[in-house]
PDBML (XML) file of the C-alpha atoms, coordinates in Angstrom:
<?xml version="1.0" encoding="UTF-8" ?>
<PDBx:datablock datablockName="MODEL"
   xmlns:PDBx="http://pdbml.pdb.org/schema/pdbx-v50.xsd"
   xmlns:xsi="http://www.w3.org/2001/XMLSchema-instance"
   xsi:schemaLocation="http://pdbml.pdb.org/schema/pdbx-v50.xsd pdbx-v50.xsd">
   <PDBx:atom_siteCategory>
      <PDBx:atom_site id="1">
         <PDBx:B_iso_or_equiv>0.00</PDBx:B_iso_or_equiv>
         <PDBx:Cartn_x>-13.309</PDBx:Cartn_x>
         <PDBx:Cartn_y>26.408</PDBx:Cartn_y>
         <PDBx:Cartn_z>57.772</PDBx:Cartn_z>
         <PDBx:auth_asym_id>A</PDBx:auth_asym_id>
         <PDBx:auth_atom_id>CA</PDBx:auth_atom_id>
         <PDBx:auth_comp_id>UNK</PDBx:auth_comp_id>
         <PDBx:auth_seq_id>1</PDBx:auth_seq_id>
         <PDBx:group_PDB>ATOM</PDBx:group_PDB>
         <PDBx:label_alt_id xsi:nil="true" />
         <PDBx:label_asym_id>A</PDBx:label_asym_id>
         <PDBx:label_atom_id>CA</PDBx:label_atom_id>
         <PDBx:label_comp_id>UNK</PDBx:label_comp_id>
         <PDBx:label_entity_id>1</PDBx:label_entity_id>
         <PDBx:label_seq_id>1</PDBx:label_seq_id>
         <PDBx:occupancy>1.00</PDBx:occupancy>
         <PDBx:pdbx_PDB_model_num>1</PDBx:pdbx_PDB_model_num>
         <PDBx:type_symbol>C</PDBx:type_symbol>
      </PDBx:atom_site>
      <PDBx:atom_site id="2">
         <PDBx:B_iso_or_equiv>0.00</PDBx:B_iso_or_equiv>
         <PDBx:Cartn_x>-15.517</PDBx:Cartn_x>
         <PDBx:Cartn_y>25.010</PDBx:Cartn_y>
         <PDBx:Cartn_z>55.106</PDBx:Cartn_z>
         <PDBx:auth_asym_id>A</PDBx:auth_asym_id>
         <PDBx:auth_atom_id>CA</PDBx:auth_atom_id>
         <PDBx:auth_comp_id>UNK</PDBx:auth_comp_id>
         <PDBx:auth_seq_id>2</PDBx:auth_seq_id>
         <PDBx:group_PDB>ATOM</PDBx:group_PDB>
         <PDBx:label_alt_id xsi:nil="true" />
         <PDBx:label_asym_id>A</PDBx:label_asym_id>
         <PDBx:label_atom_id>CA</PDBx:label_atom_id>
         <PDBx:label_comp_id>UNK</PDBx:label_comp_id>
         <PDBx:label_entity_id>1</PDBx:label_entity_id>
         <PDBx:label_seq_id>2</PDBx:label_seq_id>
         <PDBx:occupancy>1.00</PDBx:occupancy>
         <PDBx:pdbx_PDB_model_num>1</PDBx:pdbx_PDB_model_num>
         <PDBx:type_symbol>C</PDBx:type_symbol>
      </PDBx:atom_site>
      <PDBx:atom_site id="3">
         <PDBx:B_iso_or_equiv>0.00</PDBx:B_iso_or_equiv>
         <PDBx:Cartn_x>-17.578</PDBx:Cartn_x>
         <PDBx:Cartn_y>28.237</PDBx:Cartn_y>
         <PDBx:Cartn_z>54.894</PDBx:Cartn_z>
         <PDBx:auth_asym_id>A</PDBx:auth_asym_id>
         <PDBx:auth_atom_id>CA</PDBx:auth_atom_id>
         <PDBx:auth_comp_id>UNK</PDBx:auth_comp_id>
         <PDBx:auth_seq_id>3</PDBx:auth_seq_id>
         <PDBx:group_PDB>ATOM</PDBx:group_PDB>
         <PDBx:label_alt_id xsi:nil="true" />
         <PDBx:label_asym_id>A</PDBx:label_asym_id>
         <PDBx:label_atom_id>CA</PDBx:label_atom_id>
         <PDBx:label_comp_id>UNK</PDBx:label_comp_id>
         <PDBx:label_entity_id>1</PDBx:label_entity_id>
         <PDBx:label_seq_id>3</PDBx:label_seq_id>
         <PDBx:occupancy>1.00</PDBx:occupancy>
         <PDBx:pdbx_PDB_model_num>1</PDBx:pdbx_PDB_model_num>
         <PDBx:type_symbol>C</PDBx:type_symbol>
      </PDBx:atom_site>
      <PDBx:atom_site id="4">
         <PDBx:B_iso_or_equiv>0.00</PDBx:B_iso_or_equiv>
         <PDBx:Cartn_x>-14.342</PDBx:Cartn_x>
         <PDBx:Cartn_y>30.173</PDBx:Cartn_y>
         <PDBx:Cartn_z>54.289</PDBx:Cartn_z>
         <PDBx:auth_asym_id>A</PDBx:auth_asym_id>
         <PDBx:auth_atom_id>CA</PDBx:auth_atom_id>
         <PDBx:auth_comp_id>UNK</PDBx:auth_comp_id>
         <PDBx:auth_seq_id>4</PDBx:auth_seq_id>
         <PDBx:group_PDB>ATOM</PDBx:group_PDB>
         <PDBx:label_alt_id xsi:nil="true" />
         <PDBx:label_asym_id>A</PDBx:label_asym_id>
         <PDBx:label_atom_id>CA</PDBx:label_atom_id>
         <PDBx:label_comp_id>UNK</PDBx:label_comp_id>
         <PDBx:label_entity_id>1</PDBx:label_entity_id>
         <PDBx:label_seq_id>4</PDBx:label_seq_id>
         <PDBx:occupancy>1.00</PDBx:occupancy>
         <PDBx:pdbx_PDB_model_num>1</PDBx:pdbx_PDB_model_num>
         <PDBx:type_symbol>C</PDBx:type_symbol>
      </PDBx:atom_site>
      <PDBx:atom_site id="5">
         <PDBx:B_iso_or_equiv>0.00</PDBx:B_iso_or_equiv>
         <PDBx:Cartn_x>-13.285</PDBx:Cartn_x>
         <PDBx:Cartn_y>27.340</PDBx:Cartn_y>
         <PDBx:Cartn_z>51.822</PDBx:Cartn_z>
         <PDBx:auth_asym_id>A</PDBx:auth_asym_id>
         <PDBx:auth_atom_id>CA</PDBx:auth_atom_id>
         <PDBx:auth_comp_id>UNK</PDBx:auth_comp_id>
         <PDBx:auth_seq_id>5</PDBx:auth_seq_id>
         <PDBx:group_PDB>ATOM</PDBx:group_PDB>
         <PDBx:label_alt_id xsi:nil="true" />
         <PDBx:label_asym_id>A</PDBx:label_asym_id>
         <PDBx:label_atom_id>CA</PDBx:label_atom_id>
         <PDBx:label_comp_id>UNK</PDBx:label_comp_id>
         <PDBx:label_entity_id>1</PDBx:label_entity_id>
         <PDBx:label_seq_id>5</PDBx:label_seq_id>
         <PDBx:occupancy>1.00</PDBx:occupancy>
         <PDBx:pdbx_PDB_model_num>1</PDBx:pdbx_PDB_model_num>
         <PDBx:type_symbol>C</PDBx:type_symbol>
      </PDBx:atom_site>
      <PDBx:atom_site id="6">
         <PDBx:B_iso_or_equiv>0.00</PDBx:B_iso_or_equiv>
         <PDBx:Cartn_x>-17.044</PDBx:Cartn_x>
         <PDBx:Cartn_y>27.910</PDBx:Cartn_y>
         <PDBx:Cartn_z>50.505</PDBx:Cartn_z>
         <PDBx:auth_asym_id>A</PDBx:auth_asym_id>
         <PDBx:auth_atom_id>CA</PDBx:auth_atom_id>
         <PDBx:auth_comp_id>UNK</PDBx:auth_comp_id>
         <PDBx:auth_seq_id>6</PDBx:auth_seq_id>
         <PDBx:group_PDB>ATOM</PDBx:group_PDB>
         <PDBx:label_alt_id xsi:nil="true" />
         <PDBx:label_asym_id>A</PDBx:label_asym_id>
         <PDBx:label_atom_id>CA</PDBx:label_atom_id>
         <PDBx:label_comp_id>UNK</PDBx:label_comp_id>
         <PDBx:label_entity_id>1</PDBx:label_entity_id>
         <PDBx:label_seq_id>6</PDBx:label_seq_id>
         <PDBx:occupancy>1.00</PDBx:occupancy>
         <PDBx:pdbx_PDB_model_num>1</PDBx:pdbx_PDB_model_num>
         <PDBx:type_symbol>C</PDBx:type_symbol>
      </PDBx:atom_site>
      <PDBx:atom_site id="7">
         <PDBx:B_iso_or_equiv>0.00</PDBx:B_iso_or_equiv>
         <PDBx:Cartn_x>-17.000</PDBx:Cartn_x>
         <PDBx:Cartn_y>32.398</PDBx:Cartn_y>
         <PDBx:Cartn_z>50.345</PDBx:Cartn_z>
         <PDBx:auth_asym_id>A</PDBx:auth_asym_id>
         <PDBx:auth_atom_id>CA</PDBx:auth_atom_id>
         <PDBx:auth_comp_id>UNK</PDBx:auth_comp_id>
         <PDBx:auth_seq_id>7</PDBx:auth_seq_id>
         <PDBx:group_PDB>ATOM</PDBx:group_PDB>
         <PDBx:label_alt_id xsi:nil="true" />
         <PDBx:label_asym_id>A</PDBx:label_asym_id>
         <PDBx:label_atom_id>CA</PDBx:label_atom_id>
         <PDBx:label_comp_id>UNK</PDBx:label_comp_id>
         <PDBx:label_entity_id>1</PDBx:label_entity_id>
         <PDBx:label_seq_id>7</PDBx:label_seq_id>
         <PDBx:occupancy>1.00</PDBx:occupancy>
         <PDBx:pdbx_PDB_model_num>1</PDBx:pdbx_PDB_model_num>
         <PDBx:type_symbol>C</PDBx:type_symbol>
      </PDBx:atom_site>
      <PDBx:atom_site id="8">
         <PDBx:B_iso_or_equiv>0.00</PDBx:B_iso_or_equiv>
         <PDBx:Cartn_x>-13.303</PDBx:Cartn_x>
         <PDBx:Cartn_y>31.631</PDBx:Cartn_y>
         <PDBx:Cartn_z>48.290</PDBx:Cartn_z>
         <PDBx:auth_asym_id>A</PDBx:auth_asym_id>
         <PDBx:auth_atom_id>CA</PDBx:auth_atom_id>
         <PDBx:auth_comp_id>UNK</PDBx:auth_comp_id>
         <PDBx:auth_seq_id>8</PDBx:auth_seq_id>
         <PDBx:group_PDB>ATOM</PDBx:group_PDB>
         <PDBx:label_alt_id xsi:nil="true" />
         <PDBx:label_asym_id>A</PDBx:label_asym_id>
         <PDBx:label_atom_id>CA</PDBx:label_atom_id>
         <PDBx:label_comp_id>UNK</PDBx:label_comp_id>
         <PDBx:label_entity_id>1</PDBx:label_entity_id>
         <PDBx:label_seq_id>8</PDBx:label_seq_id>
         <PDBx:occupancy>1.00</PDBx:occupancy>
         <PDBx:pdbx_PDB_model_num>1</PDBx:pdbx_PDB_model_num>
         <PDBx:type_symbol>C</PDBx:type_symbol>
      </PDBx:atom_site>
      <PDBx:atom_site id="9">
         <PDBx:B_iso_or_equiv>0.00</PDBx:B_iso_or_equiv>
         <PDBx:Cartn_x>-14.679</PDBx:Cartn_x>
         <PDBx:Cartn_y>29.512</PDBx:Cartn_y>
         <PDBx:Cartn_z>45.860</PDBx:Cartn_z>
         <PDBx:auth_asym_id>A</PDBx:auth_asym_id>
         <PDBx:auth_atom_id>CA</PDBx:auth_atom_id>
         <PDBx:auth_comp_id>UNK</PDBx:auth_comp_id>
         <PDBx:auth_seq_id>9</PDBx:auth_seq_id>
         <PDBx:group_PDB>ATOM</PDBx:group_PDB>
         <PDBx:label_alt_id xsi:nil="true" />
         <PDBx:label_asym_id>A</PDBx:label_asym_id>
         <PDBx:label_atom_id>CA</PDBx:label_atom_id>
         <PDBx:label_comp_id>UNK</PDBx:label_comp_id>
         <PDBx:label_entity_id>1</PDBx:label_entity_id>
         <PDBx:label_seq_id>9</PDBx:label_seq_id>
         <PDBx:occupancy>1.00</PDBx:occupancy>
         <PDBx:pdbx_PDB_model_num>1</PDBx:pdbx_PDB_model_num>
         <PDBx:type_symbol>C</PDBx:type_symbol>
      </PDBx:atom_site>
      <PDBx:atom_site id="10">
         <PDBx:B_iso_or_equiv>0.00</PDBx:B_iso_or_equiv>
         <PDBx:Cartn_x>-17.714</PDBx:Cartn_x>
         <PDBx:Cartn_y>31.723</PDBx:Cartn_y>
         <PDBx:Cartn_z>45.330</PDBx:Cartn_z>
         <PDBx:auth_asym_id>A</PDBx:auth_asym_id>
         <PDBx:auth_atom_id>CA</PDBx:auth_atom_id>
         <PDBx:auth_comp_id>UNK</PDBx:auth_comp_id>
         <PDBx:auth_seq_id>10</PDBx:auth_seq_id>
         <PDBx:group_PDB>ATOM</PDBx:group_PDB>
         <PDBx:label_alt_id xsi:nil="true" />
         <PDBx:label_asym_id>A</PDBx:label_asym_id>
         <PDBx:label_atom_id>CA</PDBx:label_atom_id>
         <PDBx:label_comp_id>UNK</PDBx:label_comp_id>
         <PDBx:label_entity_id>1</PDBx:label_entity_id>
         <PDBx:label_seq_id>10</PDBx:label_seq_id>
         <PDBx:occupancy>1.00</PDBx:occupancy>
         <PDBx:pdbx_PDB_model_num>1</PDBx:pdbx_PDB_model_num>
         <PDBx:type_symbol>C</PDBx:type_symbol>
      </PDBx:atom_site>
      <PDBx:atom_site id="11">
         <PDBx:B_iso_or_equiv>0.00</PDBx:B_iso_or_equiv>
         <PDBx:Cartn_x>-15.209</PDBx:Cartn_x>
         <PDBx:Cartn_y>34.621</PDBx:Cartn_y>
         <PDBx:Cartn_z>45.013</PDBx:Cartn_z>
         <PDBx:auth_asym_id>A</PDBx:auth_asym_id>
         <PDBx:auth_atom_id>CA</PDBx:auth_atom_id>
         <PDBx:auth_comp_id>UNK</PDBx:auth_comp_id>
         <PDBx:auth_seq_id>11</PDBx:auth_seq_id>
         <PDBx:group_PDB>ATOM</PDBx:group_PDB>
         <PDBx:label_alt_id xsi:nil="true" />
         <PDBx:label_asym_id>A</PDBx:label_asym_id>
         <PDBx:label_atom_id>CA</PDBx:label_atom_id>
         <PDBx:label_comp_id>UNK</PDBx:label_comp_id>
         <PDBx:label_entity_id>1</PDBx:label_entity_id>
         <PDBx:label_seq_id>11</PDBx:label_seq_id>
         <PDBx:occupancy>1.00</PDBx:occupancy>
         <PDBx:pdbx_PDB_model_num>1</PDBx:pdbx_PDB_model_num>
         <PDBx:type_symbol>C</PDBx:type_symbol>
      </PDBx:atom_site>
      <PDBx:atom_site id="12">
         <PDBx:B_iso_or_equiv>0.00</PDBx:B_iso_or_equiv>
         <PDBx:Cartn_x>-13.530</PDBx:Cartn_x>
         <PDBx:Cartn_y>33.336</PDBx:Cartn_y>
         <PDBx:Cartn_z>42.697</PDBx:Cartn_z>
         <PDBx:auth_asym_id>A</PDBx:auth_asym_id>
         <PDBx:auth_atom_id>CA</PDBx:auth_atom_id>
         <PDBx:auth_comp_id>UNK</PDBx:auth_comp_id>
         <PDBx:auth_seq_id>12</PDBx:auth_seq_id>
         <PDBx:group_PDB>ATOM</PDBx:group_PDB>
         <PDBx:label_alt_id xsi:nil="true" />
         <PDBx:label_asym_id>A</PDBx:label_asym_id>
         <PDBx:label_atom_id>CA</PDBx:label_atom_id>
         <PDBx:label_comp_id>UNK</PDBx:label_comp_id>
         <PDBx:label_entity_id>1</PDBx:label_entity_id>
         <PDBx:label_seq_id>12</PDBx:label_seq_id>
         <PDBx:occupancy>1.00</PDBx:occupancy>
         <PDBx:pdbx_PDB_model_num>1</PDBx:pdbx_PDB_model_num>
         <PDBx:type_symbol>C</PDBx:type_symbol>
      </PDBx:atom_site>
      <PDBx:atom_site id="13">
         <PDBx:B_iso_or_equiv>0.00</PDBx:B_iso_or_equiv>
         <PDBx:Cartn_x>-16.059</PDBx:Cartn_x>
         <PDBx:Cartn_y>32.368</PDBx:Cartn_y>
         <PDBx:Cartn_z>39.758</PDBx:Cartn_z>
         <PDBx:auth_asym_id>A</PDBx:auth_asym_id>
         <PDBx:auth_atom_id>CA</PDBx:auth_atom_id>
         <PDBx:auth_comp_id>UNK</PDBx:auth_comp_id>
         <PDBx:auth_seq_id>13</PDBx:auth_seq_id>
         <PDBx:group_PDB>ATOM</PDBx:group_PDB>
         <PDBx:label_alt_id xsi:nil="true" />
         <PDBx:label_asym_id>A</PDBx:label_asym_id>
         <PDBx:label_atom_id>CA</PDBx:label_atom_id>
         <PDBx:label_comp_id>UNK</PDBx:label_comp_id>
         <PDBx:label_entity_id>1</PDBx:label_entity_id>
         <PDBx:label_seq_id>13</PDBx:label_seq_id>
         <PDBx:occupancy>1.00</PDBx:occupancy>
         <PDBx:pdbx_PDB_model_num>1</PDBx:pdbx_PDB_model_num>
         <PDBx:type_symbol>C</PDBx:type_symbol>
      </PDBx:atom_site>
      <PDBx:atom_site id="14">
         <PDBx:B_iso_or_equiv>0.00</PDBx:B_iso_or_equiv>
         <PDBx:Cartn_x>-18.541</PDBx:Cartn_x>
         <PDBx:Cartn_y>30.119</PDBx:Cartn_y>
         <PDBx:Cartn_z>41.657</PDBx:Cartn_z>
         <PDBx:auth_asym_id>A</PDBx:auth_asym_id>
         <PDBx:auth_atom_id>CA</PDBx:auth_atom_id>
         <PDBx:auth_comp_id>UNK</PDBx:auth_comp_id>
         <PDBx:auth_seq_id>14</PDBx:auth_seq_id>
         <PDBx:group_PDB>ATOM</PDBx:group_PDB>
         <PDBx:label_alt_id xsi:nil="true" />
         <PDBx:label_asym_id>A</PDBx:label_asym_id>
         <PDBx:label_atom_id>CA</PDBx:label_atom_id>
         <PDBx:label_comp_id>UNK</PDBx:label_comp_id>
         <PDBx:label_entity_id>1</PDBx:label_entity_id>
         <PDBx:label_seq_id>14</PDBx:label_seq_id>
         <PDBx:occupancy>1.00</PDBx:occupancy>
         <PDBx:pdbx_PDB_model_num>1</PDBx:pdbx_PDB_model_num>
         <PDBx:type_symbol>C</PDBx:type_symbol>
      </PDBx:atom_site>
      <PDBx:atom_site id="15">
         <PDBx:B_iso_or_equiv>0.00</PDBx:B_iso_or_equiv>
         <PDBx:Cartn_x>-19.798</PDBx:Cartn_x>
         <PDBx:Cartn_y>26.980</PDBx:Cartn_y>
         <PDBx:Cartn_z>40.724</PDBx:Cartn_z>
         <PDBx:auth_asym_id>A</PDBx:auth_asym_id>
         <PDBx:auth_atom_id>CA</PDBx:auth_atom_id>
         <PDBx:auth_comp_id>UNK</PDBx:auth_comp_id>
         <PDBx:auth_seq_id>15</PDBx:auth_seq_id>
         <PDBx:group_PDB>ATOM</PDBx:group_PDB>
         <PDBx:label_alt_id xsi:nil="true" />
         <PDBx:label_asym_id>A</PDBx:label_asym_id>
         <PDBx:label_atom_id>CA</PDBx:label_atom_id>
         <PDBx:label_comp_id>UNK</PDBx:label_comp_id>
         <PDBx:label_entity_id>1</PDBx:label_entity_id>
         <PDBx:label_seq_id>15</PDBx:label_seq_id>
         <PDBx:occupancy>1.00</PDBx:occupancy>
         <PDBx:pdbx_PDB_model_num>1</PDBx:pdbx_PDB_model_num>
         <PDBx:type_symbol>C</PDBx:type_symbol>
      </PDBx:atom_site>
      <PDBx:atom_site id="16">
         <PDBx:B_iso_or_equiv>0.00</PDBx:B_iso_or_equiv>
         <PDBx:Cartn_x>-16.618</PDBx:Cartn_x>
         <PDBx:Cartn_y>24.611</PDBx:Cartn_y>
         <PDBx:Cartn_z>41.890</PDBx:Cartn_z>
         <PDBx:auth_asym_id>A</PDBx:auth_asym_id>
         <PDBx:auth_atom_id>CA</PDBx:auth_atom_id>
         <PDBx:auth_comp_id>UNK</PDBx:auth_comp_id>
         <PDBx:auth_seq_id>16</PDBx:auth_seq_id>
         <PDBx:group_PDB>ATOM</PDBx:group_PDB>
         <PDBx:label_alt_id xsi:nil="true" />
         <PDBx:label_asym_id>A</PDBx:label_asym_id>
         <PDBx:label_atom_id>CA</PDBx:label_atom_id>
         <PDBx:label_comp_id>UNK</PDBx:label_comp_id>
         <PDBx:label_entity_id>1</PDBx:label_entity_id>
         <PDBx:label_seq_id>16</PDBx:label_seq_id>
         <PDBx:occupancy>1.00</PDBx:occupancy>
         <PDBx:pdbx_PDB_model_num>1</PDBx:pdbx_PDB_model_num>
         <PDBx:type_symbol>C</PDBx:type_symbol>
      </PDBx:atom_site>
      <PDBx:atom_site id="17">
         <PDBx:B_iso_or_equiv>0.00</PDBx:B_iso_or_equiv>
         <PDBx:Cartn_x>-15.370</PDBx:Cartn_x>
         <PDBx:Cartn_y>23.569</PDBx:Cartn_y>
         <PDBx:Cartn_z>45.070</PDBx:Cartn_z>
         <PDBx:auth_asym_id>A</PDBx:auth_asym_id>
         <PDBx:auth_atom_id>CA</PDBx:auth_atom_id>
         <PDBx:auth_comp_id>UNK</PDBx:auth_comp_id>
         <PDBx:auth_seq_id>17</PDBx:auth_seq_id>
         <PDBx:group_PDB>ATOM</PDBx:group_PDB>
         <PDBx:label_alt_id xsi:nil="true" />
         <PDBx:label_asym_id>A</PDBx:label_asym_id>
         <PDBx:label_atom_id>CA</PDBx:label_atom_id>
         <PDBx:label_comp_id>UNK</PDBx:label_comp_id>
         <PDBx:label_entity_id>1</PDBx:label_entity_id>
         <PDBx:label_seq_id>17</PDBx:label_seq_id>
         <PDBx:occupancy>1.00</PDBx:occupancy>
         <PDBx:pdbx_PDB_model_num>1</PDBx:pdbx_PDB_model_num>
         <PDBx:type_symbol>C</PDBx:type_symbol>
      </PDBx:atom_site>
      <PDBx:atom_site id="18">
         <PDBx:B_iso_or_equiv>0.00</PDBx:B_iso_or_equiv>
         <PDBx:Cartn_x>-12.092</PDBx:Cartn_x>
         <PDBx:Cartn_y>24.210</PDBx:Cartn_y>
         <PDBx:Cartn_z>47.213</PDBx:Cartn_z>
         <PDBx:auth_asym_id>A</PDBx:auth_asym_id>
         <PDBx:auth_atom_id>CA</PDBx:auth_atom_id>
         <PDBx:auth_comp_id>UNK</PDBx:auth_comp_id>
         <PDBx:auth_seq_id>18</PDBx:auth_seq_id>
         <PDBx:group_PDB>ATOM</PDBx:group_PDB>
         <PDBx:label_alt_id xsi:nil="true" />
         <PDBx:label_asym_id>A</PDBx:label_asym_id>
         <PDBx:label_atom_id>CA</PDBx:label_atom_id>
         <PDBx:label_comp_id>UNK</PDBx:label_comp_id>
         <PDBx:label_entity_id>1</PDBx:label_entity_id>
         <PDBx:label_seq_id>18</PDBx:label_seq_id>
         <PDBx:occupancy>1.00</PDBx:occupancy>
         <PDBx:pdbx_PDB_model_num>1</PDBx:pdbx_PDB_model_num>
         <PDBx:type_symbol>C</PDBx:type_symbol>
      </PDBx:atom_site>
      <PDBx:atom_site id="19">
         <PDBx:B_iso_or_equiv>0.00</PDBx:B_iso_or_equiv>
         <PDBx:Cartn_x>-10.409</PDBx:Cartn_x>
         <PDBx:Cartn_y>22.376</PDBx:Cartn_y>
         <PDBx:Cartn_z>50.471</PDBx:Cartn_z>
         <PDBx:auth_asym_id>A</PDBx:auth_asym_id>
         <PDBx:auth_atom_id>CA</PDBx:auth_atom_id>
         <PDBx:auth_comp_id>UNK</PDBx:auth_comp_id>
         <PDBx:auth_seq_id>19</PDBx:auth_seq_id>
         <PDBx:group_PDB>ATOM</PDBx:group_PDB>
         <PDBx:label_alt_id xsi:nil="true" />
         <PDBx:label_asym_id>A</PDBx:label_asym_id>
         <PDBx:label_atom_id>CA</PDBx:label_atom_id>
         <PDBx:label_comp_id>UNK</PDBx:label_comp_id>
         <PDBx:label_entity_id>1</PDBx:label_entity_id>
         <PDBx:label_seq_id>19</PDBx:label_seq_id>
         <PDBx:occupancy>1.00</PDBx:occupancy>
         <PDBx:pdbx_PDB_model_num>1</PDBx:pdbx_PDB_model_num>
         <PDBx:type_symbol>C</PDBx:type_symbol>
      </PDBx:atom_site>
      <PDBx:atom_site id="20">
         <PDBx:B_iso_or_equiv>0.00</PDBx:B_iso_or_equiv>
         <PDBx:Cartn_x>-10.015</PDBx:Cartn_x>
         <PDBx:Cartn_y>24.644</PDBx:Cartn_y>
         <PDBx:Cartn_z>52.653</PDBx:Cartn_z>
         <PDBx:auth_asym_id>A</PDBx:auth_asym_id>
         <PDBx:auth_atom_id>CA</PDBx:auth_atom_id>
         <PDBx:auth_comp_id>UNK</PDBx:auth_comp_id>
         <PDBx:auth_seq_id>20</PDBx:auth_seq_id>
         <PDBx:group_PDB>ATOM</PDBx:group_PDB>
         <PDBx:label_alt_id xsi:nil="true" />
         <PDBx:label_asym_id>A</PDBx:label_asym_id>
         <PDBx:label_atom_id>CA</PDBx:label_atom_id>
         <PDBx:label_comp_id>UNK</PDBx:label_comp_id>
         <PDBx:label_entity_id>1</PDBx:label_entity_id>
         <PDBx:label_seq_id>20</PDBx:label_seq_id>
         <PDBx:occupancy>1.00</PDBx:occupancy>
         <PDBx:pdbx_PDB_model_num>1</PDBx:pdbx_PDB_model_num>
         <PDBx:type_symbol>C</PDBx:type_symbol>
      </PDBx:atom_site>
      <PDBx:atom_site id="21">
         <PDBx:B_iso_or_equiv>0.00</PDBx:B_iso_or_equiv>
         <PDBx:Cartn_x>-6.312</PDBx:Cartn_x>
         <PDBx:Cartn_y>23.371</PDBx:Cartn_y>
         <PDBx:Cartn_z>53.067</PDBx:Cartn_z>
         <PDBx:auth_asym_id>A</PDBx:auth_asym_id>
         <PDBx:auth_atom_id>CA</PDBx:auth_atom_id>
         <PDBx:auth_comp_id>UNK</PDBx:auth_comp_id>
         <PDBx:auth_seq_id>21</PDBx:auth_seq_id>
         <PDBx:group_PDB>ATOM</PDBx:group_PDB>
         <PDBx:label_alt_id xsi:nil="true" />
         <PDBx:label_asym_id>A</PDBx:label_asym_id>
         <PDBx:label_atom_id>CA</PDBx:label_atom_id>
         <PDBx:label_comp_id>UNK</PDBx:label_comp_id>
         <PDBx:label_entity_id>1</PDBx:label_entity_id>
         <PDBx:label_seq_id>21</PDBx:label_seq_id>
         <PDBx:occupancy>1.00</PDBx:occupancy>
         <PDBx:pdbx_PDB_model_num>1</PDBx:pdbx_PDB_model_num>
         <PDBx:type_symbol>C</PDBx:type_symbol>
      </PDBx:atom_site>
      <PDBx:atom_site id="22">
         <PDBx:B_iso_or_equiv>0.00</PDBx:B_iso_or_equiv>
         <PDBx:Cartn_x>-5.545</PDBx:Cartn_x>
         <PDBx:Cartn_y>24.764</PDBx:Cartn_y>
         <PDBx:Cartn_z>49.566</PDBx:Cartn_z>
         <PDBx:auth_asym_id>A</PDBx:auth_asym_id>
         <PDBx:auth_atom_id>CA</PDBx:auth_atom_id>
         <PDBx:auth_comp_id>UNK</PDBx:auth_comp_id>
         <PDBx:auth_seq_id>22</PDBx:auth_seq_id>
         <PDBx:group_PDB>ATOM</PDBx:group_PDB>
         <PDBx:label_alt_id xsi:nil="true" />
         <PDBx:label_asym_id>A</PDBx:label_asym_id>
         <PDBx:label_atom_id>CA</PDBx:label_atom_id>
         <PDBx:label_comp_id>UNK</PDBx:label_comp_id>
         <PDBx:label_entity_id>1</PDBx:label_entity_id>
         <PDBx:label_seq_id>22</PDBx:label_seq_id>
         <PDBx:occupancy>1.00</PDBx:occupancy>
         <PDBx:pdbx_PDB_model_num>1</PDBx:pdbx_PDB_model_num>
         <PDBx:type_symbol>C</PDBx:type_symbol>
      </PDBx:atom_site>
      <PDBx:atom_site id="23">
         <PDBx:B_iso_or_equiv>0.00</PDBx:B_iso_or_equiv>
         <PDBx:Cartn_x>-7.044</PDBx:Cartn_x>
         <PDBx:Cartn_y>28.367</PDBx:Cartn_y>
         <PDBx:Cartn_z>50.766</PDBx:Cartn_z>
         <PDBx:auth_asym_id>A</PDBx:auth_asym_id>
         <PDBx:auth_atom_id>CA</PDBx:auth_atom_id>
         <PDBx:auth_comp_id>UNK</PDBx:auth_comp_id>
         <PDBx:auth_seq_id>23</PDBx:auth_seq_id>
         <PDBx:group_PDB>ATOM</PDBx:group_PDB>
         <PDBx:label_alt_id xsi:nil="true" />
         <PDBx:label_asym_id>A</PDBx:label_asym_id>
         <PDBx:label_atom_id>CA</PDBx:label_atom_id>
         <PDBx:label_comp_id>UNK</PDBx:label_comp_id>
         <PDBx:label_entity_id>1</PDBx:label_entity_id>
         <PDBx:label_seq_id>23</PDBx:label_seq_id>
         <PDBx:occupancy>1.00</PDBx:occupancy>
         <PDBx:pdbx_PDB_model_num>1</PDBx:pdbx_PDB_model_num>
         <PDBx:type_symbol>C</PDBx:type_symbol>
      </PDBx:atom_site>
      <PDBx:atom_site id="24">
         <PDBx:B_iso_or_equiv>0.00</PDBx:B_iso_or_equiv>
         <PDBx:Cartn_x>-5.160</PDBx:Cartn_x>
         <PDBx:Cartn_y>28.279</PDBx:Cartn_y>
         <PDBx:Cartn_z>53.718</PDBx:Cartn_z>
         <PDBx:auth_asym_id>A</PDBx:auth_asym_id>
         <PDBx:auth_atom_id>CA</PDBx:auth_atom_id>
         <PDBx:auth_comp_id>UNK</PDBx:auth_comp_id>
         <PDBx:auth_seq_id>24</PDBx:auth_seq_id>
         <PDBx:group_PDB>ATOM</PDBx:group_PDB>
         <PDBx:label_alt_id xsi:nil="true" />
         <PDBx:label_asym_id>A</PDBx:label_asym_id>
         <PDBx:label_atom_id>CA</PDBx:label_atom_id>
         <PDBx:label_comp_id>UNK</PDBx:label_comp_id>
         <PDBx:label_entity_id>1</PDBx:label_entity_id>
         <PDBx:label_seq_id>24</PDBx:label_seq_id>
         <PDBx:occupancy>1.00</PDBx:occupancy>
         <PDBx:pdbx_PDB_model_num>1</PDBx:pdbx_PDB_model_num>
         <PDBx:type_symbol>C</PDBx:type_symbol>
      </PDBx:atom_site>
   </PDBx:atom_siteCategory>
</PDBx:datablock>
């Protein structure tokens, strides 16, 4: 879940960070 939370973040402009609860 943190790799998936990881691949959206670099998807989306890179250089951040995301909870995979907010992807989901």
């Amino acid at each position: 879940k943190s790799d998936e939370a990881m691949y959206y973040i670099k998807e989306h402009g890179r250089n951040g960070y995301k909870f995979y609860s907010d992807v989901e």
